[in-house]
PDB file of N, CA and C in Angstrom:
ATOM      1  N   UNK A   1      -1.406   4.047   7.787  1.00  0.00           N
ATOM      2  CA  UNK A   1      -1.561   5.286   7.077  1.00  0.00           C
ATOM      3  C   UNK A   1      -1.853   6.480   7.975  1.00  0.00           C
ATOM      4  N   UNK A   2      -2.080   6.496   8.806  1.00  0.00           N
ATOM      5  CA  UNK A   2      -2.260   7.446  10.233  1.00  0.00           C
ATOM      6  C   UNK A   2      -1.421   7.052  11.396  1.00  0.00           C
ATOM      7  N   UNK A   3      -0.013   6.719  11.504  1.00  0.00           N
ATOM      8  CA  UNK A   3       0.747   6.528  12.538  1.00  0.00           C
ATOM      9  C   UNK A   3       1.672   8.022  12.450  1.00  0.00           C
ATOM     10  N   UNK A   4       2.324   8.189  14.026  1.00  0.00           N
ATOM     11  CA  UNK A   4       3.046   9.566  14.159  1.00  0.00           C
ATOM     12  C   UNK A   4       4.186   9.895  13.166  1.00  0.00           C
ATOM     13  N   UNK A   5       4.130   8.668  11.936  1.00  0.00           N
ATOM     14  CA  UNK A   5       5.070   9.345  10.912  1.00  0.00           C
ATOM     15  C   UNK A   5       4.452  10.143   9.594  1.00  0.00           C
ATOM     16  N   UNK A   6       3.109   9.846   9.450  1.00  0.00           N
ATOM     17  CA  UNK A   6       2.612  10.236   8.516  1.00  0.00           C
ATOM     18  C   UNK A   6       2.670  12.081   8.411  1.00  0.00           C
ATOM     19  N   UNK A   7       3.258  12.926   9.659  1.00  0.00           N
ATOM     20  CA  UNK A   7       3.404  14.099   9.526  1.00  0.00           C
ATOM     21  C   UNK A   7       4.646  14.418   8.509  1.00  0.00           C
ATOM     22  N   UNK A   8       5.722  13.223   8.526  1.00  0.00           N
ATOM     23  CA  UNK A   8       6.676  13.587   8.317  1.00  0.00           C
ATOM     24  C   UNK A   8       7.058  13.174   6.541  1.00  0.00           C
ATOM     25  N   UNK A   9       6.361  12.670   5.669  1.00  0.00           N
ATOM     26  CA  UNK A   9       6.499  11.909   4.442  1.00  0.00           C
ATOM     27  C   UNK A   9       5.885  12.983   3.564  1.00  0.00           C
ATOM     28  N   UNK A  10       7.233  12.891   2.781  1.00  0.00           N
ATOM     29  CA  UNK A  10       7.184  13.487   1.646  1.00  0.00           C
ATOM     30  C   UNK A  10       7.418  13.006  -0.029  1.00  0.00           C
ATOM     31  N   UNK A  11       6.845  13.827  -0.645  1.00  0.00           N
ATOM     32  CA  UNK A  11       7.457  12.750  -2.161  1.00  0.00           C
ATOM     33  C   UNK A  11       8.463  13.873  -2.876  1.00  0.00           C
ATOM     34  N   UNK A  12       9.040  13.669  -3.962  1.00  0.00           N
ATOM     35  CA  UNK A  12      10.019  13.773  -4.135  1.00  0.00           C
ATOM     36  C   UNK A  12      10.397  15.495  -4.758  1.00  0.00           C
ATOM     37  N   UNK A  13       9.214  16.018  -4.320  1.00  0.00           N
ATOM     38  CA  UNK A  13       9.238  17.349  -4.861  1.00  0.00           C
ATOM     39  C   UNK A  13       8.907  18.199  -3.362  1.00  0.00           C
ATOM     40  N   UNK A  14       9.475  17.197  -2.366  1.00  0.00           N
ATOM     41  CA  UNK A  14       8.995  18.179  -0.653  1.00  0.00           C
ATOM     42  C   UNK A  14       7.279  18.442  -0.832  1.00  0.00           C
ATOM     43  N   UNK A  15       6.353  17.527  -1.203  1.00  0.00           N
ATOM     44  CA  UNK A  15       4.690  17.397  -0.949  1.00  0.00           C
ATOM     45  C   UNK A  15       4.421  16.779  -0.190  1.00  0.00           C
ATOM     46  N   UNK A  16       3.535  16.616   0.582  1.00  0.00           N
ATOM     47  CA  UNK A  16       2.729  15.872   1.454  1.00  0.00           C
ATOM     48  C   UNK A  16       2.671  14.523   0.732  1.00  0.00           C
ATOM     49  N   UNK A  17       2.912  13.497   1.101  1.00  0.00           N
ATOM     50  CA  UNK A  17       2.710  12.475   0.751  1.00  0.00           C
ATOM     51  C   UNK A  17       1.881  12.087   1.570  1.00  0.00           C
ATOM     52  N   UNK A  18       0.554  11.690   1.378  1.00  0.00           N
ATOM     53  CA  UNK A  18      -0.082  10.635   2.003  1.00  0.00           C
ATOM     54  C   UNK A  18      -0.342   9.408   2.199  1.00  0.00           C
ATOM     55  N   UNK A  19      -0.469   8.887   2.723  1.00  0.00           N
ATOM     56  CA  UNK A  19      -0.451   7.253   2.393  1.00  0.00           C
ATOM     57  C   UNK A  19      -1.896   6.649   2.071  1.00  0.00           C
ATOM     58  N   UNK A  20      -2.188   5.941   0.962  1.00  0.00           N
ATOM     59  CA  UNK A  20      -3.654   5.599   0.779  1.00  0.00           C
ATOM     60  C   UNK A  20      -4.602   4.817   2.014  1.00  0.00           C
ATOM     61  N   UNK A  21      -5.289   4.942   2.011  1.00  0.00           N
ATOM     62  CA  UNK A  21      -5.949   4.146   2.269  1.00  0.00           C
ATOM     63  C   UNK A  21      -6.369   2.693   1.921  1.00  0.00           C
ATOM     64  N   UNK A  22      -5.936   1.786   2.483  1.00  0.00           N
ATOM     65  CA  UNK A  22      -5.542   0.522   1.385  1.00  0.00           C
ATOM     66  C   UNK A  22      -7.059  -0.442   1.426  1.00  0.00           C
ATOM     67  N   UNK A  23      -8.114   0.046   2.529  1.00  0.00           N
ATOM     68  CA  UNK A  23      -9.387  -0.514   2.831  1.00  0.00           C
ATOM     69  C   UNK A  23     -10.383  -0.135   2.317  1.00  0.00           C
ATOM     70  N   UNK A  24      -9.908   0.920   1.195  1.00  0.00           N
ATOM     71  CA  UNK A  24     -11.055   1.841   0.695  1.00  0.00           C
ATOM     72  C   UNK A  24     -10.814   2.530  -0.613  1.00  0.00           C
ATOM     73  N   UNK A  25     -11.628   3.086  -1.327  1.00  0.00           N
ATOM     74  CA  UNK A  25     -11.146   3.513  -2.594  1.00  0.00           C
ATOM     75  C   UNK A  25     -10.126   3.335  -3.563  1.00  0.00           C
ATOM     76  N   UNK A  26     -10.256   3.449  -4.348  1.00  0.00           N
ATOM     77  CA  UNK A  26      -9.308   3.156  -5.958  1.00  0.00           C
ATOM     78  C   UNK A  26      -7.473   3.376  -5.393  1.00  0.00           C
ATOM     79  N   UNK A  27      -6.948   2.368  -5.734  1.00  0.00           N
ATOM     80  CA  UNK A  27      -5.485   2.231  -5.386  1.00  0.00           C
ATOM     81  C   UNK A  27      -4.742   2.335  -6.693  1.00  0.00           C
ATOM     82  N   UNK A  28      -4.080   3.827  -6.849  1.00  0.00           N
ATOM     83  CA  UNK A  28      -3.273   4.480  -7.873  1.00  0.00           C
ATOM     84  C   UNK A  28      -2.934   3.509  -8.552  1.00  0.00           C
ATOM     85  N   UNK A  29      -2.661   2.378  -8.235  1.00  0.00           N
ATOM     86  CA  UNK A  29      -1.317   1.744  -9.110  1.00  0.00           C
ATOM     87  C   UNK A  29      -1.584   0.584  -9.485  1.00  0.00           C
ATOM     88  N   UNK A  30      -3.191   0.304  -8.947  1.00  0.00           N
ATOM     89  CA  UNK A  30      -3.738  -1.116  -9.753  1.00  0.00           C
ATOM     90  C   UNK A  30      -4.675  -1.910  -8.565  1.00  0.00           C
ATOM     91  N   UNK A  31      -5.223  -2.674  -8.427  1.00  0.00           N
ATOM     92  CA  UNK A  31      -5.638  -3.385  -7.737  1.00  0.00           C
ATOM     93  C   UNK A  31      -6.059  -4.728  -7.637  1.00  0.00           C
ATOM     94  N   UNK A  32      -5.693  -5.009  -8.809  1.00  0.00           N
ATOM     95  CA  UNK A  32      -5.389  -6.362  -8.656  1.00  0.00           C
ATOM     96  C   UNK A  32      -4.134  -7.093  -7.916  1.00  0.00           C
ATOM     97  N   UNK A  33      -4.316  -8.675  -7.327  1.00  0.00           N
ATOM     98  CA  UNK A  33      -3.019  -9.300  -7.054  1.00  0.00           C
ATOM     99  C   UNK A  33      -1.300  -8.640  -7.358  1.00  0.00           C
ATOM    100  N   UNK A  34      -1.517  -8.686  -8.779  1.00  0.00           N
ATOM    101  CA  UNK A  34      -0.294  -8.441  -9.240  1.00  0.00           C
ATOM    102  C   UNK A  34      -0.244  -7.493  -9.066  1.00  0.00           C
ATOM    103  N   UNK A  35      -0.880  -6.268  -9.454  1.00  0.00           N
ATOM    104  CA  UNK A  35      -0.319  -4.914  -8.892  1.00  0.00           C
ATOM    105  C   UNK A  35      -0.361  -4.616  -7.841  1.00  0.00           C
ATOM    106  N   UNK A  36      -0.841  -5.110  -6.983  1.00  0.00           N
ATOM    107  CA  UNK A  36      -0.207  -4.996  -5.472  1.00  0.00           C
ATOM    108  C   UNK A  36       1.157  -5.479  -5.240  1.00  0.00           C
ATOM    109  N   UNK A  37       0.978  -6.885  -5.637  1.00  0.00           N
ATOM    110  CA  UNK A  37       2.630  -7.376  -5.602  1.00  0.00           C
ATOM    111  C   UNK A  37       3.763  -6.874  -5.977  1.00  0.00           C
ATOM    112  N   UNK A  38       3.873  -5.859  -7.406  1.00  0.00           N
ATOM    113  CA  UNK A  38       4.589  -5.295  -8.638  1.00  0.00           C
ATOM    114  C   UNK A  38       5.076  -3.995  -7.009  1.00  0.00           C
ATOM    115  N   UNK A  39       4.010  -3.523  -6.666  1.00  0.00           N
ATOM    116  CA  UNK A  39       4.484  -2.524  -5.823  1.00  0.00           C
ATOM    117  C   UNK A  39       5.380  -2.573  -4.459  1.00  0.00           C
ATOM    118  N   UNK A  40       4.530  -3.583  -4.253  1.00  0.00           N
ATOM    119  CA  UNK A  40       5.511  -4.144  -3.137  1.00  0.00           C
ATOM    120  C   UNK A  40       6.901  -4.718  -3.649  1.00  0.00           C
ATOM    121  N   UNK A  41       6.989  -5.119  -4.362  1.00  0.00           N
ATOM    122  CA  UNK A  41       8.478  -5.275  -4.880  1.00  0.00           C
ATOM    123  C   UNK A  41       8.875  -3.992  -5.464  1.00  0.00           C
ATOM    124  N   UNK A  42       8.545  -3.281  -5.972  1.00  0.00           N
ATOM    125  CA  UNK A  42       9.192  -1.967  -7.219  1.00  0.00           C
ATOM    126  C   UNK A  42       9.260  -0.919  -5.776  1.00  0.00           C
ATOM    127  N   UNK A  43       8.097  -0.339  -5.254  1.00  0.00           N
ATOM    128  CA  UNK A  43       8.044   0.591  -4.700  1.00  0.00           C
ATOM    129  C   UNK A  43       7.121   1.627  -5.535  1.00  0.00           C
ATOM    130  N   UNK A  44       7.017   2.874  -5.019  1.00  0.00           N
ATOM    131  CA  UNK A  44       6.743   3.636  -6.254  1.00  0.00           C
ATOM    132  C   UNK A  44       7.834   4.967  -6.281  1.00  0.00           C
ATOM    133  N   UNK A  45       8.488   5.152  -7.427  1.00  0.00           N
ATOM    134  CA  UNK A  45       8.887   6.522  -7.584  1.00  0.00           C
ATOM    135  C   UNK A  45       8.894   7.503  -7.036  1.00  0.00           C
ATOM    136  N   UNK A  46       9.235   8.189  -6.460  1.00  0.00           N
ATOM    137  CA  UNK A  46       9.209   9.909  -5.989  1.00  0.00           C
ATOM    138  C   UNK A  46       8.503   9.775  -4.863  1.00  0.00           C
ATOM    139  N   UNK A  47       8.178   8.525  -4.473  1.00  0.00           N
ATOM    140  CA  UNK A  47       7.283   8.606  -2.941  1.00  0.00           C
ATOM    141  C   UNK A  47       7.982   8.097  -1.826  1.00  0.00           C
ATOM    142  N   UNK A  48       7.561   8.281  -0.970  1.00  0.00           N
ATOM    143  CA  UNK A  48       8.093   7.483   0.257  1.00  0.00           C
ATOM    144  C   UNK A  48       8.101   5.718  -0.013  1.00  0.00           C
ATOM    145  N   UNK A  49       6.995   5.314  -0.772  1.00  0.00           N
ATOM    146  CA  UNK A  49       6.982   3.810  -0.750  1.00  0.00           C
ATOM    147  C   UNK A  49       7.602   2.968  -1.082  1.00  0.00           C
ATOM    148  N   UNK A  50       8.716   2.763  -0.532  1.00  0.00           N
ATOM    149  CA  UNK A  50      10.223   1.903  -0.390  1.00  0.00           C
ATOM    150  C   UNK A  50       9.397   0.444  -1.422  1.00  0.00           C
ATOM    151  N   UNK A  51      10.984   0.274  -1.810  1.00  0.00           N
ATOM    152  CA  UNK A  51      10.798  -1.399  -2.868  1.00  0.00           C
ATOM    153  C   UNK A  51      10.888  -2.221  -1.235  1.00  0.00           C
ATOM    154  N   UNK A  52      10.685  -3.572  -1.253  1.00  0.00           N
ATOM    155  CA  UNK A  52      10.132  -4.429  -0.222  1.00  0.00           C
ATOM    156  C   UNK A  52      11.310  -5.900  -0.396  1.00  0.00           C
ATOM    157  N   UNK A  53      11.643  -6.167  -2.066  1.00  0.00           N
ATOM    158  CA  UNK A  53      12.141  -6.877  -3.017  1.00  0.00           C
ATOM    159  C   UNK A  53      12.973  -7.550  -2.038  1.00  0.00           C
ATOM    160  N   UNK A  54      13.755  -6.945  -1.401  1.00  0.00           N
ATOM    161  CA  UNK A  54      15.209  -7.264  -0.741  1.00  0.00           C
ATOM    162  C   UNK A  54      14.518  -7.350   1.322  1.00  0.00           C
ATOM    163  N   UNK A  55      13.256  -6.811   1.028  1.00  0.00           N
ATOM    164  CA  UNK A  55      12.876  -7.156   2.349  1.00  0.00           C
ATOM    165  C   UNK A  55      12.090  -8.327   2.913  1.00  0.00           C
ATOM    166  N   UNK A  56      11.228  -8.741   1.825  1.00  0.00           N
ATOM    167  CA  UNK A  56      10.217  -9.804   1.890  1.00  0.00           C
ATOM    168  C   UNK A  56      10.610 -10.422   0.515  1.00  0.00           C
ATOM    169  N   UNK A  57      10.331 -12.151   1.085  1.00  0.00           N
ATOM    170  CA  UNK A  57      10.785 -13.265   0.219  1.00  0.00           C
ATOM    171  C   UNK A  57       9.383 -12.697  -1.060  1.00  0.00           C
ATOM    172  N   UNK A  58       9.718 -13.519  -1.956  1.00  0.00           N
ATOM    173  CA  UNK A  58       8.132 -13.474  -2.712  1.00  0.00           C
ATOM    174  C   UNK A  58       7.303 -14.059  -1.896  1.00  0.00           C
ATOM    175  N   UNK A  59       7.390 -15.185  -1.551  1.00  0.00           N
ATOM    176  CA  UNK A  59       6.316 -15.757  -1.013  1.00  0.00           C
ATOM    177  C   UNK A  59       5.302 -14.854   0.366  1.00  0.00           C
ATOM    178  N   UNK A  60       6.285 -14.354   0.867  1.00  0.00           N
ATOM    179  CA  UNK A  60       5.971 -13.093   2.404  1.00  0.00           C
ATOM    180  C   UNK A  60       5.420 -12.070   1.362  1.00  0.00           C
ATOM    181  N   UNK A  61       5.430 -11.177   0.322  1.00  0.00           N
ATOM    182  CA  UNK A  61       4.704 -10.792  -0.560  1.00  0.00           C
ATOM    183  C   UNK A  61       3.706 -11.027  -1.081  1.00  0.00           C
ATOM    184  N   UNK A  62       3.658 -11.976  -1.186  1.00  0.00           N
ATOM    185  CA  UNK A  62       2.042 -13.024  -1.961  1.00  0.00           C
ATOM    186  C   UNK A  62       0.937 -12.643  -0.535  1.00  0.00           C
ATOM    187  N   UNK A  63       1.997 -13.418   0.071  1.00  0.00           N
ATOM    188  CA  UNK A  63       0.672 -13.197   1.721  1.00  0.00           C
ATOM    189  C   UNK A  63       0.285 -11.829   1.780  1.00  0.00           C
ATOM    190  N   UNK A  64       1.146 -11.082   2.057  1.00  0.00           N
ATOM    191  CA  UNK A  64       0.897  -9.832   2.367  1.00  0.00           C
ATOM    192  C   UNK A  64      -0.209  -9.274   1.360  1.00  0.00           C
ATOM    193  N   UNK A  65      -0.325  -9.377  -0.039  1.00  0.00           N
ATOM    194  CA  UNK A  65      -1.145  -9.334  -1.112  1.00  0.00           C
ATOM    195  C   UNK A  65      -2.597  -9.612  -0.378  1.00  0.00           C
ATOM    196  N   UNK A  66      -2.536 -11.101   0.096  1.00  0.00           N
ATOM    197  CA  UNK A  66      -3.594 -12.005   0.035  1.00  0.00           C
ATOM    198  C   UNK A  66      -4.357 -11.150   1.224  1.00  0.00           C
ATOM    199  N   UNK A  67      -3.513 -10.405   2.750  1.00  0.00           N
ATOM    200  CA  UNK A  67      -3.739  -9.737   3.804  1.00  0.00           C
ATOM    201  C   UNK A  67      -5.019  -8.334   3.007  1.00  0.00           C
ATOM    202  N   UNK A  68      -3.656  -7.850   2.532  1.00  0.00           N
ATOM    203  CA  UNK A  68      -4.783  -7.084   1.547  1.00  0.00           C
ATOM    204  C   UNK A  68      -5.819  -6.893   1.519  1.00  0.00           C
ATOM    205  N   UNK A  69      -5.634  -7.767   0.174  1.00  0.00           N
ATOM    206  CA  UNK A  69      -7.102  -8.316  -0.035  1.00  0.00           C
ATOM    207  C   UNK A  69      -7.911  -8.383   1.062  1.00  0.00           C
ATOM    208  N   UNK A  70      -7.591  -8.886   2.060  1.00  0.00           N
ATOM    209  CA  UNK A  70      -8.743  -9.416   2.544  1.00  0.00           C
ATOM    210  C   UNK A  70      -9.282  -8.066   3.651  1.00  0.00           C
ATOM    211  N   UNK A  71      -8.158  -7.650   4.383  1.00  0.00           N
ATOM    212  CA  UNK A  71      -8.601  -5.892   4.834  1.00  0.00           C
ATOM    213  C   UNK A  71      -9.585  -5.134   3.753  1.00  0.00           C
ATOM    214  N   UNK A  72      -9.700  -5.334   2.549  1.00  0.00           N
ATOM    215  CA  UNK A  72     -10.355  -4.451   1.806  1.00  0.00           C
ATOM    216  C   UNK A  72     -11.657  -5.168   1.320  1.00  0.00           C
ATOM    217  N   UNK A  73     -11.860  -6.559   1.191  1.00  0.00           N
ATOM    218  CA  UNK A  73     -13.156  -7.356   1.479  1.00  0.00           C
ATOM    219  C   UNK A  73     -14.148  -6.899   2.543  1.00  0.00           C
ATOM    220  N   UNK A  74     -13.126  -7.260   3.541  1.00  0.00           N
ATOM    221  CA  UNK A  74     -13.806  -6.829   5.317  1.00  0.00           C
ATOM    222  C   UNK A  74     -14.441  -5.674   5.487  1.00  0.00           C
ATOM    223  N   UNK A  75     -13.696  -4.679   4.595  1.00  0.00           N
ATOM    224  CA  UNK A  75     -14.504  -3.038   4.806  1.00  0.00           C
ATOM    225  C   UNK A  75     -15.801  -3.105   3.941  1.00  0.00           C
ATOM    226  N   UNK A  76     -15.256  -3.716   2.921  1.00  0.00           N
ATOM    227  CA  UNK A  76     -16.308  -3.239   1.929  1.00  0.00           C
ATOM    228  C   UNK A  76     -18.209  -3.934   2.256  1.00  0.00           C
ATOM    229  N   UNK A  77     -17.297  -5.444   3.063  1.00  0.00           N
ATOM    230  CA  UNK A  77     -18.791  -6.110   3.557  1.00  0.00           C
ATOM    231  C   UNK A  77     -19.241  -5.310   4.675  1.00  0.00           C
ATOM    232  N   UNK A  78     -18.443  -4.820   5.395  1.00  0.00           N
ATOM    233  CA  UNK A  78     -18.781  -4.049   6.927  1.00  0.00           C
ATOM    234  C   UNK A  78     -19.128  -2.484   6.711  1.00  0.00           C
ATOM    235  N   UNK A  79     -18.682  -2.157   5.629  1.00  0.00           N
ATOM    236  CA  UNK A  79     -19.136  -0.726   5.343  1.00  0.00           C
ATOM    237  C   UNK A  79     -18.149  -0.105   6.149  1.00  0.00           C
ATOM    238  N   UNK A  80     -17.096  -0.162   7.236  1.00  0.00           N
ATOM    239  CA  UNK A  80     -16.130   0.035   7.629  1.00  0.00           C
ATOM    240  C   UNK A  80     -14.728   0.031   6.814  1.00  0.00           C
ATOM    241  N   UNK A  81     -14.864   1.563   5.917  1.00  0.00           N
ATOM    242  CA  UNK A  81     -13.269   1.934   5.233  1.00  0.00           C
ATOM    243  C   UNK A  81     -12.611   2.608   6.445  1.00  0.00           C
ATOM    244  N   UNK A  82     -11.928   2.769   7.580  1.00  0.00           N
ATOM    245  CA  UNK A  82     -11.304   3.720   8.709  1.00  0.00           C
ATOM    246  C   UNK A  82     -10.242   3.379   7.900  1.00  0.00           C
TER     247      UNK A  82
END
């Protein structure tokens, strides 16, 4: 969410798109399992956040979910959201 592309992302009306923070605070689009997963396959609308569907098997999805998760455990026990 802070790499040298994040200057360049926009959503679909030419705005700043930012990218969330996925270790910290409320995630627009759900936060449970499945709505992590739903996104990673769908994408979201008008944003930069590409569907995944055709990029990652389900199963490489699930993990990635489970990665997640667990980046956002780690902060929350460490008090470390960066």
């Amino acid at each position: 969410g802070n790499g040298p592309a994040v200057a360049t992302l926009v959503d679909a009306w030419e705005n700043p798109a930012i990218p969330a923070n996925l270790r910290s605070g409320h995630l627009r689009n759900g936060e449970t399992p499945r709505d992590m997963q739903r996104v990673l396959m769908k994408g979201i609308d008008g944003t930069p956040m590409a569907s995944f569907q055709e990029t990652l098997s389900e199963s490489q999805r699930w993990e990635l979910v489970a990665y997640l998760q667990q980046l956002r455990m780690d902060a929350q026990t460490t008090g470390k959201a960066q």
